[in-house]
Protein backbone atom coordinates (compact mmCIF):
# COMPACT_ATOMS: atom_id res chain seq x y z
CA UNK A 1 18.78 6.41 18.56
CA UNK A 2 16.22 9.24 17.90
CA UNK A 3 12.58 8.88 16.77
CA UNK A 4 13.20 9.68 13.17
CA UNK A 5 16.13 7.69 12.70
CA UNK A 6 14.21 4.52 14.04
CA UNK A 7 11.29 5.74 11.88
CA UNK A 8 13.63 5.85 8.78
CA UNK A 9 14.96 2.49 9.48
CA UNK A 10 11.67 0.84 10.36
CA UNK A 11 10.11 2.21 6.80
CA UNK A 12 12.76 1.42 5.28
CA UNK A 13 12.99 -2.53 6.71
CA UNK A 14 9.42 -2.39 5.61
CA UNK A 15 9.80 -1.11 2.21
CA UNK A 16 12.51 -4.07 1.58
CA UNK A 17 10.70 -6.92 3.00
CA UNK A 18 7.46 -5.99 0.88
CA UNK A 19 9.91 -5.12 -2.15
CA UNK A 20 11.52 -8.85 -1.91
CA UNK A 21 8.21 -9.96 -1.65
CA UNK A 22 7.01 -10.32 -5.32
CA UNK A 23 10.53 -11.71 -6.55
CA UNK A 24 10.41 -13.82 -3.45
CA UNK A 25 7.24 -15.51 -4.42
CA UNK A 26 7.99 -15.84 -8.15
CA UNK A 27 10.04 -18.58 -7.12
CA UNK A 28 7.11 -20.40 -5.78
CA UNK A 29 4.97 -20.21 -8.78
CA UNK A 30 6.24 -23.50 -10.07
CA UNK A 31 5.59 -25.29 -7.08
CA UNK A 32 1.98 -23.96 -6.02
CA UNK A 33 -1.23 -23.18 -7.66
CA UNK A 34 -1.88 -19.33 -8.07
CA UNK A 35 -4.40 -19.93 -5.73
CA UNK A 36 -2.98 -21.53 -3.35
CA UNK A 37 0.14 -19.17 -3.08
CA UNK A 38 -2.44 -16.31 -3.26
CA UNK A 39 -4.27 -18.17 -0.31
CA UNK A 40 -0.69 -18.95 1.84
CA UNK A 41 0.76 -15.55 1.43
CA UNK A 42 -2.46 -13.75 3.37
CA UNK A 43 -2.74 -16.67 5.65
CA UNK A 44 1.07 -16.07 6.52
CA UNK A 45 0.21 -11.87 6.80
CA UNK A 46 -2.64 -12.81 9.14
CA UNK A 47 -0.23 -14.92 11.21
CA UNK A 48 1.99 -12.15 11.70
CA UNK A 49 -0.18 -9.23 12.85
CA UNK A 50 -2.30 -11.37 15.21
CA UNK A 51 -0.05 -10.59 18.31
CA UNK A 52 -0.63 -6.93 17.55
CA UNK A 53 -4.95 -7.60 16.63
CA UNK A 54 -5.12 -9.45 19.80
CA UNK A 55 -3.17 -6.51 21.84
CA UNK A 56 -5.41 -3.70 20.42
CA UNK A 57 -8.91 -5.59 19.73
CA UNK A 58 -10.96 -3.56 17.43
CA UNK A 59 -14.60 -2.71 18.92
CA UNK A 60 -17.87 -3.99 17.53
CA UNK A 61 -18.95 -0.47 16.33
CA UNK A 62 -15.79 0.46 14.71
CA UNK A 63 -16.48 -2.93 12.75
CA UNK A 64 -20.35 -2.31 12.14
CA UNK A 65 -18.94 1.47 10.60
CA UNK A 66 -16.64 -0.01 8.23
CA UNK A 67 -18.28 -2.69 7.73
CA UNK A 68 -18.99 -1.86 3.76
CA UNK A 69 -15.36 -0.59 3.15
CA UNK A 70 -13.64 -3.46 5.36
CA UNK A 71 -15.41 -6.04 2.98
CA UNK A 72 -14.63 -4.82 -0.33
CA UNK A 73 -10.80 -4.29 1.04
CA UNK A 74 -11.05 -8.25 1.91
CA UNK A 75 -12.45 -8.65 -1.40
CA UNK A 76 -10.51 -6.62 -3.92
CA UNK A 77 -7.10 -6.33 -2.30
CA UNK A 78 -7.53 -9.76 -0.21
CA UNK A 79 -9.04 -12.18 -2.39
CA UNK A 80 -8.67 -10.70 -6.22
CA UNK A 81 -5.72 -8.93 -6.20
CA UNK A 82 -3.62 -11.44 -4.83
CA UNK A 83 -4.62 -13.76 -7.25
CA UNK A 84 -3.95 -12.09 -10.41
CA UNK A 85 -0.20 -11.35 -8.92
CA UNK A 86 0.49 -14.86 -8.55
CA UNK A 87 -1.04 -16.13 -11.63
CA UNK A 88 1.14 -13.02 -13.51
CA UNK A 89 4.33 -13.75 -11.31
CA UNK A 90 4.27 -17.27 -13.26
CA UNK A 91 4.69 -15.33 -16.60
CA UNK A 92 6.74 -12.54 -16.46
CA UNK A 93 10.27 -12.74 -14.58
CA UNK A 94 10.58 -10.90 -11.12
CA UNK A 95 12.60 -7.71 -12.30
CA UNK A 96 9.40 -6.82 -14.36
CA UNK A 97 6.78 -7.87 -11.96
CA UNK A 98 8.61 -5.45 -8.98
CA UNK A 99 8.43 -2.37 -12.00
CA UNK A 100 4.99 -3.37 -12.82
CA UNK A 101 4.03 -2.92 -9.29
CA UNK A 102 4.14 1.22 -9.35
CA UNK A 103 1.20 0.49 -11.24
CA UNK A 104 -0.49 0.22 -8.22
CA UNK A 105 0.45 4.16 -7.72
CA UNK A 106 -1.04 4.82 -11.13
CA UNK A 107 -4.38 3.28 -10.62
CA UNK A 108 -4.96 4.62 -6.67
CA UNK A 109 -4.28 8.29 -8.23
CA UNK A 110 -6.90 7.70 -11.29
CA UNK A 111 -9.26 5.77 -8.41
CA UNK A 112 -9.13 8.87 -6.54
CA UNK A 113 -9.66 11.30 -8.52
CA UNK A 114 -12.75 9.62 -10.76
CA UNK A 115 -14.29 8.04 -7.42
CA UNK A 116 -12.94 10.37 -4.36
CA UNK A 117 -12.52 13.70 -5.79
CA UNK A 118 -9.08 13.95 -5.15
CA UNK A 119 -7.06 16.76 -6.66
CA UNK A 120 -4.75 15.96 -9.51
CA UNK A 121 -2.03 18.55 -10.18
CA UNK A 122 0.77 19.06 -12.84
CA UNK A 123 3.15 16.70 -10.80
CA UNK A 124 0.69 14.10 -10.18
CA UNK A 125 -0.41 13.79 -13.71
CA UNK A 126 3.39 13.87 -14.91
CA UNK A 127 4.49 10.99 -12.29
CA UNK A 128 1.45 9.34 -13.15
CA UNK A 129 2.37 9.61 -17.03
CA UNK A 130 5.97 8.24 -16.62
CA UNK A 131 5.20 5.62 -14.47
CA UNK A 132 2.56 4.11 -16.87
CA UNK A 133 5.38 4.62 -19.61
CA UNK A 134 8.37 2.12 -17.34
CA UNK A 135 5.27 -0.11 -16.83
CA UNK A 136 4.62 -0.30 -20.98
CA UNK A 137 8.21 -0.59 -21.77
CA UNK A 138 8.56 -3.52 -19.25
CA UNK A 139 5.35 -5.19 -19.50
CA UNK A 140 4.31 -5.10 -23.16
CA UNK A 141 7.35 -6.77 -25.24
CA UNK A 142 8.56 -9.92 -25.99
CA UNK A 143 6.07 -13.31 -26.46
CA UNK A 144 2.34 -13.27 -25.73
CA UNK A 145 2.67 -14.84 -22.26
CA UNK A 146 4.71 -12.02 -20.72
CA UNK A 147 2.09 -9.83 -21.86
CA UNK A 148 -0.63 -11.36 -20.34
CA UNK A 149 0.82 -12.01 -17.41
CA UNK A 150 1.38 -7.92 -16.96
CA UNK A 151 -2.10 -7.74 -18.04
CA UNK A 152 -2.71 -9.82 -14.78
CA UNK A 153 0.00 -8.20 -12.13
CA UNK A 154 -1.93 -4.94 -13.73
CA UNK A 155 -5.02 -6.04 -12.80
CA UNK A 156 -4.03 -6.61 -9.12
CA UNK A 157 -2.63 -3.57 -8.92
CA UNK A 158 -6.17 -2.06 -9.96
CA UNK A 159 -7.81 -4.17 -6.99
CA UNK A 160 -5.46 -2.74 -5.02
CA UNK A 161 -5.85 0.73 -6.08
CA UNK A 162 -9.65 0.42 -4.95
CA UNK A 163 -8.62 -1.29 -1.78
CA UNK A 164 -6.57 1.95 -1.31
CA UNK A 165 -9.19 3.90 -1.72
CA UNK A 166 -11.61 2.59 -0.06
CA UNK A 167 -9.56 1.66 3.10
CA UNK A 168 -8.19 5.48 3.00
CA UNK A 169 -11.80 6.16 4.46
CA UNK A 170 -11.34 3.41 7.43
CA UNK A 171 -10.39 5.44 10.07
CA UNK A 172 -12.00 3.60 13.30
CA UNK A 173 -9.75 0.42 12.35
CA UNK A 174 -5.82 -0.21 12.15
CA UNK A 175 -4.14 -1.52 9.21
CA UNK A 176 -2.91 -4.36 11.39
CA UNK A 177 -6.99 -4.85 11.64
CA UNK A 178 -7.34 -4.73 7.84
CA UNK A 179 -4.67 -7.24 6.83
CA UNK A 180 -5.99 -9.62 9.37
CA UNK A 181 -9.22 -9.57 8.39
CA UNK A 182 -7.92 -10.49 4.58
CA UNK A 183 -5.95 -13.22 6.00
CA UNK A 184 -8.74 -14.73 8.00
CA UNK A 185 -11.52 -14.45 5.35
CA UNK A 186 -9.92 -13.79 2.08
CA UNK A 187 -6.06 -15.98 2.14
CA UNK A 188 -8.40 -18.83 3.86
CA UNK A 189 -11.21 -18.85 1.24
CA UNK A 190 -8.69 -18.88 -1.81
CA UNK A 191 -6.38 -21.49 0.29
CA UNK A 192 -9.68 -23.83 0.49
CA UNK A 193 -10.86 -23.32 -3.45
CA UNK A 194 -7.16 -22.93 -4.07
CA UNK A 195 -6.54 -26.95 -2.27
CA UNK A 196 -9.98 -27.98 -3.89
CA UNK A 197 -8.50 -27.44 -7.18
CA UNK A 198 -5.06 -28.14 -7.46
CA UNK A 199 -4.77 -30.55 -4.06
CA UNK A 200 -2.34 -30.85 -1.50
CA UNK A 201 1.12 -28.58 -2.17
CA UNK A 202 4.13 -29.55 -1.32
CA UNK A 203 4.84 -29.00 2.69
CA UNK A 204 8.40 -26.87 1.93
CA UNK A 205 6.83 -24.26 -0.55
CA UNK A 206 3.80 -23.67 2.00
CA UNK A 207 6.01 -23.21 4.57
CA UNK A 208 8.18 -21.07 2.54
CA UNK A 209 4.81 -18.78 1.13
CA UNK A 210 3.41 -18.51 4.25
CA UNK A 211 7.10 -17.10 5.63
CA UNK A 212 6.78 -14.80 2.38
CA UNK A 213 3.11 -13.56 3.50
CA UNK A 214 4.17 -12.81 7.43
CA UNK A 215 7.63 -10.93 6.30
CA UNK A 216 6.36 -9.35 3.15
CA UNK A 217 2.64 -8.41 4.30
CA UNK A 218 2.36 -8.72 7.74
CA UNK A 219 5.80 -7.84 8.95
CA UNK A 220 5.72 -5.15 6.57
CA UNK A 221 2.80 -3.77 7.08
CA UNK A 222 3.05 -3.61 11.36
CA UNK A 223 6.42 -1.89 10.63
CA UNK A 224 5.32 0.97 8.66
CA UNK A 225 2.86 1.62 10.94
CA UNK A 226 5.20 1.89 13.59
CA UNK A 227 7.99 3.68 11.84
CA UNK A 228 5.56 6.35 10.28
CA UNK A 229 4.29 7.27 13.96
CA UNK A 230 7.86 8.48 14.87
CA UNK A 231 8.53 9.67 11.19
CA UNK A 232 5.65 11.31 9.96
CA UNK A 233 3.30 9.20 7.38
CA UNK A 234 4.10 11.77 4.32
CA UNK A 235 7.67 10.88 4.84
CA UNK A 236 7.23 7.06 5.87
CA UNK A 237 5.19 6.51 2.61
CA UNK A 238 7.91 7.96 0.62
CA UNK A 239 10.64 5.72 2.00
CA UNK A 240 7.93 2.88 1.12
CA UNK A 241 7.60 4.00 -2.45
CA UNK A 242 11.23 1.86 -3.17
CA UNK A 243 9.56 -1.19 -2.29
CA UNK A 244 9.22 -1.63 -6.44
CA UNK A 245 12.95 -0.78 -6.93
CA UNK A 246 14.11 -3.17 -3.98
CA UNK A 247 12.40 -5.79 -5.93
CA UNK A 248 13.90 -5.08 -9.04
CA UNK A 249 17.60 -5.19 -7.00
CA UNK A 250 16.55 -8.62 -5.00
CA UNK A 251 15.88 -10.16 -8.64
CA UNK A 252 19.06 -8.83 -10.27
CA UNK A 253 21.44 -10.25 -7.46
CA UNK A 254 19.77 -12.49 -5.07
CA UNK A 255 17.62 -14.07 -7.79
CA UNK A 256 20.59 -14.30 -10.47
CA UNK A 257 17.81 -12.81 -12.80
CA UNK A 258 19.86 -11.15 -16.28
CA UNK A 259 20.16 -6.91 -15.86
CA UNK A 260 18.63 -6.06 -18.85
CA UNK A 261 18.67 -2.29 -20.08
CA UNK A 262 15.09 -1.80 -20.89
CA UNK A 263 14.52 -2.81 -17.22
CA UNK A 264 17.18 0.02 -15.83
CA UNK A 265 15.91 2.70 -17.94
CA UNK A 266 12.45 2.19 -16.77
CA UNK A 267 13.28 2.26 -13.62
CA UNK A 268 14.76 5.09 -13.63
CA UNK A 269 11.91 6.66 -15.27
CA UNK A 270 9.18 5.13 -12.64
CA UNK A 271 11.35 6.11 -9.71
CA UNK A 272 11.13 9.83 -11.49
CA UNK A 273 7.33 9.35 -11.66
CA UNK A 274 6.89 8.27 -8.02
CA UNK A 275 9.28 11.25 -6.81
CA UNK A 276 6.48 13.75 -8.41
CA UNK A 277 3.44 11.85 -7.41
CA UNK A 278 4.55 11.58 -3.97
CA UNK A 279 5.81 15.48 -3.40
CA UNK A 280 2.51 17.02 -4.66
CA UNK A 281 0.25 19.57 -2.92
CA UNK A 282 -1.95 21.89 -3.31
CA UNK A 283 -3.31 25.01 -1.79
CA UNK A 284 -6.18 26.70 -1.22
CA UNK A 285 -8.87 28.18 1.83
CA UNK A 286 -10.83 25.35 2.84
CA UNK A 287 -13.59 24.38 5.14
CA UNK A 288 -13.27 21.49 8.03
CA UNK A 289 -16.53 19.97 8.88
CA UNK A 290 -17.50 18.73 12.82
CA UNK A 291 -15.31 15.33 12.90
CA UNK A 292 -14.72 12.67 15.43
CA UNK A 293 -12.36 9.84 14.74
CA UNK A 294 -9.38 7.59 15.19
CA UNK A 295 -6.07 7.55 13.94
CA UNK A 296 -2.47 8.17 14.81
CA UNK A 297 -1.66 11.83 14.68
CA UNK A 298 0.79 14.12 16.52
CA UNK A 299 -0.17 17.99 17.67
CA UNK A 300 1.95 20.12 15.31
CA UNK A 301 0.09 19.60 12.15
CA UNK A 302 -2.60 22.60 12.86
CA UNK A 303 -5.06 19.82 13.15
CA UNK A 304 -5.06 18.58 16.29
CA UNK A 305 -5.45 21.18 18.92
CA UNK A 306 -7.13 19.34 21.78
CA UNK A 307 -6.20 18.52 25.13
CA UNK A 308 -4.43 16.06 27.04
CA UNK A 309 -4.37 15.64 30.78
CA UNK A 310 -1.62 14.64 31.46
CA UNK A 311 0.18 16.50 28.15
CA UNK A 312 1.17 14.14 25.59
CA UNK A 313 4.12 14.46 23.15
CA UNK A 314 4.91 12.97 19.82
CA UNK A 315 2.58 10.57 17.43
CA UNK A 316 -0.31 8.91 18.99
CA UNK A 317 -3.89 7.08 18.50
CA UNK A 318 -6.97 7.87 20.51
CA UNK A 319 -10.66 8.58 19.61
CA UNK A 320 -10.92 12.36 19.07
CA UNK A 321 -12.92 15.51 17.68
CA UNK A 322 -12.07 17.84 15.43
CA UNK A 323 -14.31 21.25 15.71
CA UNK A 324 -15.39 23.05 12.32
CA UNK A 325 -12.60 25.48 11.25
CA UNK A 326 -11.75 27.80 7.71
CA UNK A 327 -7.98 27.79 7.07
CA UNK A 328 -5.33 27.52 4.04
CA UNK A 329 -2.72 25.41 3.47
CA UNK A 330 0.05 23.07 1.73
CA UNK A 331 -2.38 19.67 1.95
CA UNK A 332 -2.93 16.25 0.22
CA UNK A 333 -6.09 14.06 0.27
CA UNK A 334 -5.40 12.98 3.35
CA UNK A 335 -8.27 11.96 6.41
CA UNK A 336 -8.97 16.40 6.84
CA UNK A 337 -8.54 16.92 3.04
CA UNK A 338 -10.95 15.01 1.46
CA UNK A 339 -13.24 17.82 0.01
CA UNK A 340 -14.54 18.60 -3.44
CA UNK A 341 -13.05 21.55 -5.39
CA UNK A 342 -14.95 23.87 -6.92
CA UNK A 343 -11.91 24.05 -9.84
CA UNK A 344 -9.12 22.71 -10.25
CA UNK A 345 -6.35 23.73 -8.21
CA UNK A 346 -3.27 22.90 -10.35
CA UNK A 347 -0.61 24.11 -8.73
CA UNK A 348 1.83 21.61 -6.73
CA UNK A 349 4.16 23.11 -3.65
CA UNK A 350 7.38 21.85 -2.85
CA UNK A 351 6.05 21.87 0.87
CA UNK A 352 7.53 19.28 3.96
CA UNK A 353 3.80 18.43 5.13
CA UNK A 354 3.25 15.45 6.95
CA UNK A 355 0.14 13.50 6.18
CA UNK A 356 -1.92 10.36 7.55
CA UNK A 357 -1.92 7.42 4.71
CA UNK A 358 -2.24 3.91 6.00
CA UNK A 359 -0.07 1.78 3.44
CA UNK A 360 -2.12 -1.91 3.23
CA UNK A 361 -2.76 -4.94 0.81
């Protein structure tokens, strides 16, 4: 089996474990407090990628660097965010918490752009757009309750959105680092208040979180990683977008949940939106500043023109620097595009260009 063919199924086995996540865990809302499940499911993530921490150990100065970043990621997207999704998964049923999810895409784009200066072009705005509309034709119908509780899955989805974007600048530490550290601090804090409040849960729905947390997070998680090394992170991340829609099929057949045709219709619209947000680029002659970092990269991206003795082929992670250089190119707000523009560069190309975009909560 070839390197992208393993990469395709490796993103792909991660984009369905993560999608059958959120239905997955809906089940468990009766039998665990939203804190507690919060709590379990990062405990379970941590769990799972601590083979891999303990393997590649991050260093004391990578962690001193990121120190600001790593914490609000543990925060928001460890602590919050996970919260709010259980407490909404106990109100709304799974089909419409898995749509609700590509909310998550709306919120990193508008985080990005107000906080990180990303560009925004025609086909970002217009995915954007129609993926806020299947979120409003799901979320915001039927009794009070369901609303609120896509007021809450909403609201993780904005934690998450900062988590992105503040864990897009965390390039000394792996996501395997990041989700452990949540786990560690973040699922065992809210497991403690989360036992403090609601006492002891039942021993077969912990069990069965935790399992959630190491498939759906950890699990997940450690095989992206992997499968975007051998297929390119642009193109991993967009075999990860159907993690919403892989929800929405787990509830409709595995789940017994009712097909209802509100529910198709907007997700055919969201998967429309996430098709334009995710094939958007830009163009135009910019500048590359000195820059030494790590993260996994291959040498056919223009990029990375350094050096190995012996050569080295194909995707790989090592500590590296990147000399000033001018050029122009197809590029998204990746780790070598994040740079102001002086106007607004809003036109999209329909460019294959491979980009570096760790995919963690």
């Amino acid at each position: 089996m070839n390197d992208v063919r393993l990469g395709l199924l490796r993103c792909g086995a991660a984009a369905m474990l993560f999608g059958a996540s959120a239905p997955a865990a809906s089940r468990l809302t009766g039998d665990l407090h939203a804190v507690v499940l919060a709590g379990l499911l990062y405990v379970g993530a941590a769990i799972a990628v601590a083979p891999v921490v303990v393997r590649h150990r991050p260093t004391a100065p990578a962690l001193r660097a990121d120190a600001a970043a790593l914490a609000t990621a543990v925060v928001l997207g460890g602590a919050v965010g996970p919260v709010f999704l259980t407490a909404g998964l106990g109100a709304v049923d799974a089909a419409t918490a898995s749509l609700l999810l590509n909310l998550e895409l709306v919120f990193t784009t508008l985080v990005a752009a107000v906080f990180f200066d990303e560009h925004l072009g025609r086909r970002v705005v217009s995915g954007t757009v129609l993926v806020l509309a299947a979120s409003v034709m799901v979320g915001w119908r039927g009794a009070p309750d369901v609303r609120w509780g896509a007021v809450l899955i909403a609201a993780a989805c904005l934690c998450w959105a900062v988590d992105n974007g503040v864990t897009a600048s965390i390039d000394r530490l792996a996501p395997s680092h990041i989700t452990f550290a949540k786990g560690v601090v973040a699922g065992s804090t809210n497991l403690v208040i989360g036992l403090v409040i609601a006492g002891a849960p039942p021993v077969g729905a912990a069990l069965a979180a935790l399992a959630v947390g190491a498939l759906g997070y950890g699990a997940s998680i450690t095989l992206w990683v992997s499968g975007a090394r051998q297929l390119g992170a642009a193109r991993g991340q967009l075999v990860f977008a159907t993690a919403p829609f892989v929800g929405v099929l787990v509830a409709w057949t595995a789940f017994g949940e009712p097909v209802r045709s509100i529910a198709v219709v907007a997700a055919l619209v969201a998967a429309g939106g996430v098709a334009l947000v995710l094939r958007s680029e830009h163009a135009h002659e910019h500048a590359h500043e000195p820059l030494e970092h790590v993260h996994d990269h291959a040498h056919d991206d223009g990029h990375h023109d350094h050096v190995h003795d012996p050569p080295v082929s194909g995707r790989h992670v090592h500590p590296h620097i990147h000399a000033a250089m001018m050029h122009a190119h197809p590029h998204v707000p990746d780790l070598h595009h994040r740079h102001a523009h002086a106007h607004d560069h809003d036109h999209d190309h329909d460019h294959d260009h491979d980009h570096d975009h760790d995919h963690d909560h």
